[in-house]
Structure formats: structure tokens, C-alpha cells
Protein backbone atom coordinates (compact mmCIF):
# COMPACT_ATOMS: atom_id res chain seq x y z
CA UNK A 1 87.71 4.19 -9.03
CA UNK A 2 84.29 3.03 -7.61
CA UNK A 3 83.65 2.46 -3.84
CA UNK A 4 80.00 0.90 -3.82
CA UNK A 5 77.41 -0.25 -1.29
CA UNK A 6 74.87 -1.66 -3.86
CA UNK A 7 71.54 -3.89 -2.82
CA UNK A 8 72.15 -6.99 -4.75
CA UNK A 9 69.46 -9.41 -5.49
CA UNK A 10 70.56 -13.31 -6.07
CA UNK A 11 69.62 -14.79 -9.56
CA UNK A 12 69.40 -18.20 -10.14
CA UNK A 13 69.66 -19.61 -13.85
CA UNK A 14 67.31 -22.12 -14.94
CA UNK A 15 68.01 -24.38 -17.89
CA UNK A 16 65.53 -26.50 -19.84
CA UNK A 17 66.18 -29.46 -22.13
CA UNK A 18 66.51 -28.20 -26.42
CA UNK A 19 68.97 -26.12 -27.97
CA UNK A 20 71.78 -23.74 -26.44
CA UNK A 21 69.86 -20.82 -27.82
CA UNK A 22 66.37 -21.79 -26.29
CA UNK A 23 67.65 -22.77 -23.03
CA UNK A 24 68.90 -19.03 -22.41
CA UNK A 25 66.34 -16.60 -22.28
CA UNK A 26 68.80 -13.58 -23.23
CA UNK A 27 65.83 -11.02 -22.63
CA UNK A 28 65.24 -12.34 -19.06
CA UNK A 29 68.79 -12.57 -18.19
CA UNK A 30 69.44 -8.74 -19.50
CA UNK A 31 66.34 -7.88 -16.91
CA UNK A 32 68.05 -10.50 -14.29
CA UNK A 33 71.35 -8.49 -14.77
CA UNK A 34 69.36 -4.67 -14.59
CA UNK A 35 67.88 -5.47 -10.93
CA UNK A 36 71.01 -7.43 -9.95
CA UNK A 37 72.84 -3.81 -10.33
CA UNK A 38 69.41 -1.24 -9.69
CA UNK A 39 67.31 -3.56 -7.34
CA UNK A 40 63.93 -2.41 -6.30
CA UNK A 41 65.65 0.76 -4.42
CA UNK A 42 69.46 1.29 -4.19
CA UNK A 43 72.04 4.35 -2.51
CA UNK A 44 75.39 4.23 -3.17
CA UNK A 45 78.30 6.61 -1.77
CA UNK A 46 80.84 6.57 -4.67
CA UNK A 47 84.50 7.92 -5.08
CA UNK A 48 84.58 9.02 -8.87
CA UNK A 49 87.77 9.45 -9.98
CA UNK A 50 88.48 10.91 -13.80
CA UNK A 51 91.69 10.87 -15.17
CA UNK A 52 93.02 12.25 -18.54
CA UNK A 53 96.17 12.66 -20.29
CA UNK A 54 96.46 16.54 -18.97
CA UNK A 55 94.20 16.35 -15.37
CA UNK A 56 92.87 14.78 -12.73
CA UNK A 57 90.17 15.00 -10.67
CA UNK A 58 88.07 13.38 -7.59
CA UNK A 59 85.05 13.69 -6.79
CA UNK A 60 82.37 12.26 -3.95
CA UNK A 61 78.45 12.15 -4.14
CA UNK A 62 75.81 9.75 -2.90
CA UNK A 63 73.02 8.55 -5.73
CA UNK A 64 69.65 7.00 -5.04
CA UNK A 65 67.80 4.87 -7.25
CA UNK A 66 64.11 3.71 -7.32
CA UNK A 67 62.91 1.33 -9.89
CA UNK A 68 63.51 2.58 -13.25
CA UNK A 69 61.97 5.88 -13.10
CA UNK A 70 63.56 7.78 -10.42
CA UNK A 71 67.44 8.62 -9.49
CA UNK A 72 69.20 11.58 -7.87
CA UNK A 73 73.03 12.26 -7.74
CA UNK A 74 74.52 14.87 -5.49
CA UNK A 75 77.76 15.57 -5.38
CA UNK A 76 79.48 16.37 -2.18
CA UNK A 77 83.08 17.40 -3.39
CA UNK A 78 85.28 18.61 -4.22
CA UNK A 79 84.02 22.37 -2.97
CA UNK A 80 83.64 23.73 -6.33
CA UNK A 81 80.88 21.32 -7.07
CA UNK A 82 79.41 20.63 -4.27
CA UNK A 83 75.60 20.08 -4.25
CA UNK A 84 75.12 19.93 -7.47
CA UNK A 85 72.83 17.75 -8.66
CA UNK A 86 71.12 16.02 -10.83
CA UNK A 87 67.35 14.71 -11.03
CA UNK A 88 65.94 11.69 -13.44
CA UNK A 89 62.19 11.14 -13.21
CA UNK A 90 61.18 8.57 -16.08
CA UNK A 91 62.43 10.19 -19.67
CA UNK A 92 62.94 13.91 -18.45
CA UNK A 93 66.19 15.19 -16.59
CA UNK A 94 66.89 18.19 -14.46
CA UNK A 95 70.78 19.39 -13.71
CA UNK A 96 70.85 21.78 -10.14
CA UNK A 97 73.37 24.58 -10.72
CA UNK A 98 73.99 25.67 -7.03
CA UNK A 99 76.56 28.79 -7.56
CA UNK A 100 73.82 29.46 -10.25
CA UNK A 101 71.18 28.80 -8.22
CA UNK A 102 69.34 27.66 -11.24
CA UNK A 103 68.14 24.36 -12.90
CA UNK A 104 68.81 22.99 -16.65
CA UNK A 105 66.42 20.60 -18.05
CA UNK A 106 69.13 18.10 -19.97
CA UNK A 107 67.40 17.43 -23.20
CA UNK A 108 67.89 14.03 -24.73
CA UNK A 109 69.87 15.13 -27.52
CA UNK A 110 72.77 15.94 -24.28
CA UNK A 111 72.42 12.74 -23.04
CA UNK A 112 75.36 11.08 -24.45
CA UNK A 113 77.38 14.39 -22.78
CA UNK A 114 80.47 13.54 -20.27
CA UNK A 115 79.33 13.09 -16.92
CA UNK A 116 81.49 15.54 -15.16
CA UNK A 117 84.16 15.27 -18.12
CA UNK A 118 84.34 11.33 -17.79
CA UNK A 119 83.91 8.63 -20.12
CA UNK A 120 80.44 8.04 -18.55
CA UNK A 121 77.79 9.45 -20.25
CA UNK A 122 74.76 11.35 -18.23
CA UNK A 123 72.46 8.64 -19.86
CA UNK A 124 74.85 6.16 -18.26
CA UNK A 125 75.36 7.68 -14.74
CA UNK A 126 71.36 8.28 -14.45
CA UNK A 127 70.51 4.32 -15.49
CA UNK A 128 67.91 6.71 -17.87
CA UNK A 129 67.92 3.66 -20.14
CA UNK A 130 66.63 0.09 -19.16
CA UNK A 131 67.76 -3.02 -21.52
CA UNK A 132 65.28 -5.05 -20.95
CA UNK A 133 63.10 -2.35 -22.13
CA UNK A 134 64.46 -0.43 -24.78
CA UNK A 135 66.68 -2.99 -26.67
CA UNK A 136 65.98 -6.06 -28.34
CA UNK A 137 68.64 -8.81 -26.92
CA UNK A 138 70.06 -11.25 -29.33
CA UNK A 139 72.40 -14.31 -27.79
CA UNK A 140 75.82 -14.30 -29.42
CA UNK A 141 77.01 -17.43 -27.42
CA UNK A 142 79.57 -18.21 -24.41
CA UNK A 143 82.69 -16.35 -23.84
CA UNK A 144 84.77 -16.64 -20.40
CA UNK A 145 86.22 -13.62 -18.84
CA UNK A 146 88.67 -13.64 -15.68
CA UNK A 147 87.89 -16.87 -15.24
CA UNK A 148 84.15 -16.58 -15.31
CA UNK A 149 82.02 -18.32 -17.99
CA UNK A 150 79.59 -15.76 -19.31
CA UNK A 151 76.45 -15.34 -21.86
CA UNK A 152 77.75 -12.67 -24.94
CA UNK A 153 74.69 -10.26 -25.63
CA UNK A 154 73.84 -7.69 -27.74
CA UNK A 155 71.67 -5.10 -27.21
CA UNK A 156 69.94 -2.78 -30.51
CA UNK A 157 67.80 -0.32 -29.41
CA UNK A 158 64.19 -0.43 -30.66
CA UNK A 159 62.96 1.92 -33.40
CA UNK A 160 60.80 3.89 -30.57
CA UNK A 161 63.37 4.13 -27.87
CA UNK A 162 64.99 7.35 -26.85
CA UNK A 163 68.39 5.83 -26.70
CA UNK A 164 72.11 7.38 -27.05
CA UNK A 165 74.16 4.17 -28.14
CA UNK A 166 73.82 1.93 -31.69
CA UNK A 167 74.31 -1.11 -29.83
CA UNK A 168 76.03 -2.69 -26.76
CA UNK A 169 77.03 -6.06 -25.93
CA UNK A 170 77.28 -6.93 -22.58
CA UNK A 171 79.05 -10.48 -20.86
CA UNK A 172 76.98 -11.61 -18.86
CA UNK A 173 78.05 -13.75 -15.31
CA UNK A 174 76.39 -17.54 -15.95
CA UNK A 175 76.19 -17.95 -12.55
CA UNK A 176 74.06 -14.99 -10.90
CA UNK A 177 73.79 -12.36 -14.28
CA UNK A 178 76.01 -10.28 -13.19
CA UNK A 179 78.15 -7.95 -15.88
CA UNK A 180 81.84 -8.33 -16.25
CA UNK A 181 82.11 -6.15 -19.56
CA UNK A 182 80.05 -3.94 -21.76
CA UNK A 183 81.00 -2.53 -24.71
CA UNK A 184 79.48 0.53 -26.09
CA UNK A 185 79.00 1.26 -30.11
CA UNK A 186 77.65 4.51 -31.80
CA UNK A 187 74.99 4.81 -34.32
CA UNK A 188 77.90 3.81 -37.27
CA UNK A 189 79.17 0.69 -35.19
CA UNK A 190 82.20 2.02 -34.41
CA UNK A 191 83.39 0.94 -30.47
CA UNK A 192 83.22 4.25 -28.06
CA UNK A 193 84.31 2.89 -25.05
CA UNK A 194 84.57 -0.46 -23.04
CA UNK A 195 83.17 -0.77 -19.36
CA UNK A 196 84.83 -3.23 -16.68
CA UNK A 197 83.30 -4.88 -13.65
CA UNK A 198 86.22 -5.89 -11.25
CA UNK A 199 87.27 -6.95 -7.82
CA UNK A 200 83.73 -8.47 -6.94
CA UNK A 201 83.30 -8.02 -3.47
CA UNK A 202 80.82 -9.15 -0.61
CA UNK A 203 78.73 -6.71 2.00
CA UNK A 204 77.03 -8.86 4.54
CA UNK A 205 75.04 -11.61 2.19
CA UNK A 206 75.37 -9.49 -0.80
CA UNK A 207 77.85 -9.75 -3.49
């Protein structure tokens, strides 16, 4: 379970007369949708909860974001994890053992690793990869999901990008870019896990 404060940014969609697939700019919305979520800077306090068939277990940290090149997570508890951290700065990544008292550089070959034994990857926990940037986007068409019409994307990572996944396609809100789904494929197309954005809520002006 995620409890979020999140800067969010308000998108406005423009059409313009021609065909379905030149009115929607699926490139720009993917970059609408990346500061929607990221924002110029961002902090979040977040209850992570991971749950598997034989254990359970919650933790708390607070993660900062700024643009695309910086974030740091540091986890706050439970005790046996507490401060450590973790440290993105553009394509390298740092882990912070405290008990240790040492620091791992994450190479990108651990990248698609559990994030503390969830279903989130490290690449996915430290934004390290940016859409807009790394994949080429490709319009599939409309699909509406809880009751929200939504632009189907896909995503393929470009020949030069350092990236963990073969492909994702992401649903995209038509009304402000926000996601409602992503779905995550490996390098053989085969579906590793599907991400849910729920229970939209609103802090002050923000949603």
C-alpha cells in the first residue's frame, strides 16, 4: 500500500483537426505523464507494504526526486533497515549499507533486482529510466479503465538505452495524462508484472 504526497502538475490535452493517430502526440503525452508523477522536484513519505505467499513485511522511508537525474530513498523502518539508503545520480547508483557501514555501487545488470524483495524493481523505485527518453512510443488506440477513457501506449526501448524491460504499455488518463495501468514485458515478450494506479486522491489543488 502507497501513502503519497506527490507535486502534481495539470496537463491539458490539445487536439488538432486529421486523423486519430496525428491528433495524439503519444511521445508528448508519455513526457506529460513522467512530470505529472516526477514534477520538477518531488518528496514523498511512503508506507511500502510487501506481501508474499510465506511473509509479510512493512516498511517506511521518505524519497526525493529532482528532475531526472537525481533521487534518494531512505528508509526509516522497520529497525533492521533503518537508514539505509539508496542514491541515483543520472545512470550510476549507490546502495548505503548502515550495519555495514559501507556503500555498493548497483551495477546496471542488478537493476531489474527486487526492491526490498517486492515486485518493484530498483530501476523502478529510483525512476532511473525516463520514457520519453529512452523508449520510442507507438499509439495502440483508446481503451477505458474504471471508468476513465485512456490513450494505450507502448513503450520499446531504443537500441542505446540502458534499460531493464522489453517493452511496456502504459494507459494513459485522456484527461490530465495520468497512468491508470502499466504493464511490464521482458526481453522475450512475456508479461512480468502489471502496475495499478487507484483511489486518485486530491492534496490542496493537486490531484
Amino acid at each position: 500500500m502507497w501513502k503519497t504526497s506527490v507535486l502534481i502538475l495539470g496537463v491539458l490535452c490539445l487536439w488538432a483537426p486529421g486523423s486519430f493517430a496525428a491528433a495524439v502526440d503519444a511521445k508528448e503525452l508519455t513526457a506529460r505523464s513522467d512530470k505529472l508523477m516526477r514534477g520538477e522536484t518531488s518528496f514523498m513519505k511512503v508506507d511500502f507494504t510487501v506481501k508474499t505467499p510465506t511473509w509479510e513485511r512493512s516498511y517506511q522511508m521518505e524519497t526525493y526526486f529532482k528532475g531526472l537525474d537525481y533521487t534518494f530513498v531512505r528508509t526509516l523502518s522497520p529497525a533492521k533497515y533503518k537508514n539505509q539508503t539508496y542514491l541515483k545520480i543520472r545512470e550510476k547508483m549507490w546502495q548505503y549499507l548502515p550495519r555495514a557501514e559501507r556503500e555498493v555501487l548497483i551495477p546496471s545488470s542488478m537493476m531489474l533486482d527486487q526492491f526490498l524483495g517486492s515486485d518493484f524493481s530498483n530501476d523502478d523505485f529510483v525512476k532511473s529510466s525516463y520514457y520519453a527518453r529512452d523508449y520510442e512510443q507507438k499509439l495502440l488506440g483508446e481503451e477505458a479503465l474504471d471508468g476513465h477513457p485512456a490513450y494505450k501506449i507502448e513503450n520499446i526501448p531504443l537500441p542505446e538505452a540502458p534499460i531493464t524491460y522489453g517493452k511496456i504499455i502504459a494507459w494513459l488518463r485522456q484527461s490530465d495524462a495520468a497512468p491508470l495501468k502499466e504493464e511490464f514485458y521482458n526481453d522475450r515478450g512475456e508479461l512480468l508484472k502489471t502496475q495499478y494506479y487507484k483511489e486518485f486522491k486530491t492534496f490542496g489543488d493537486r490531484e
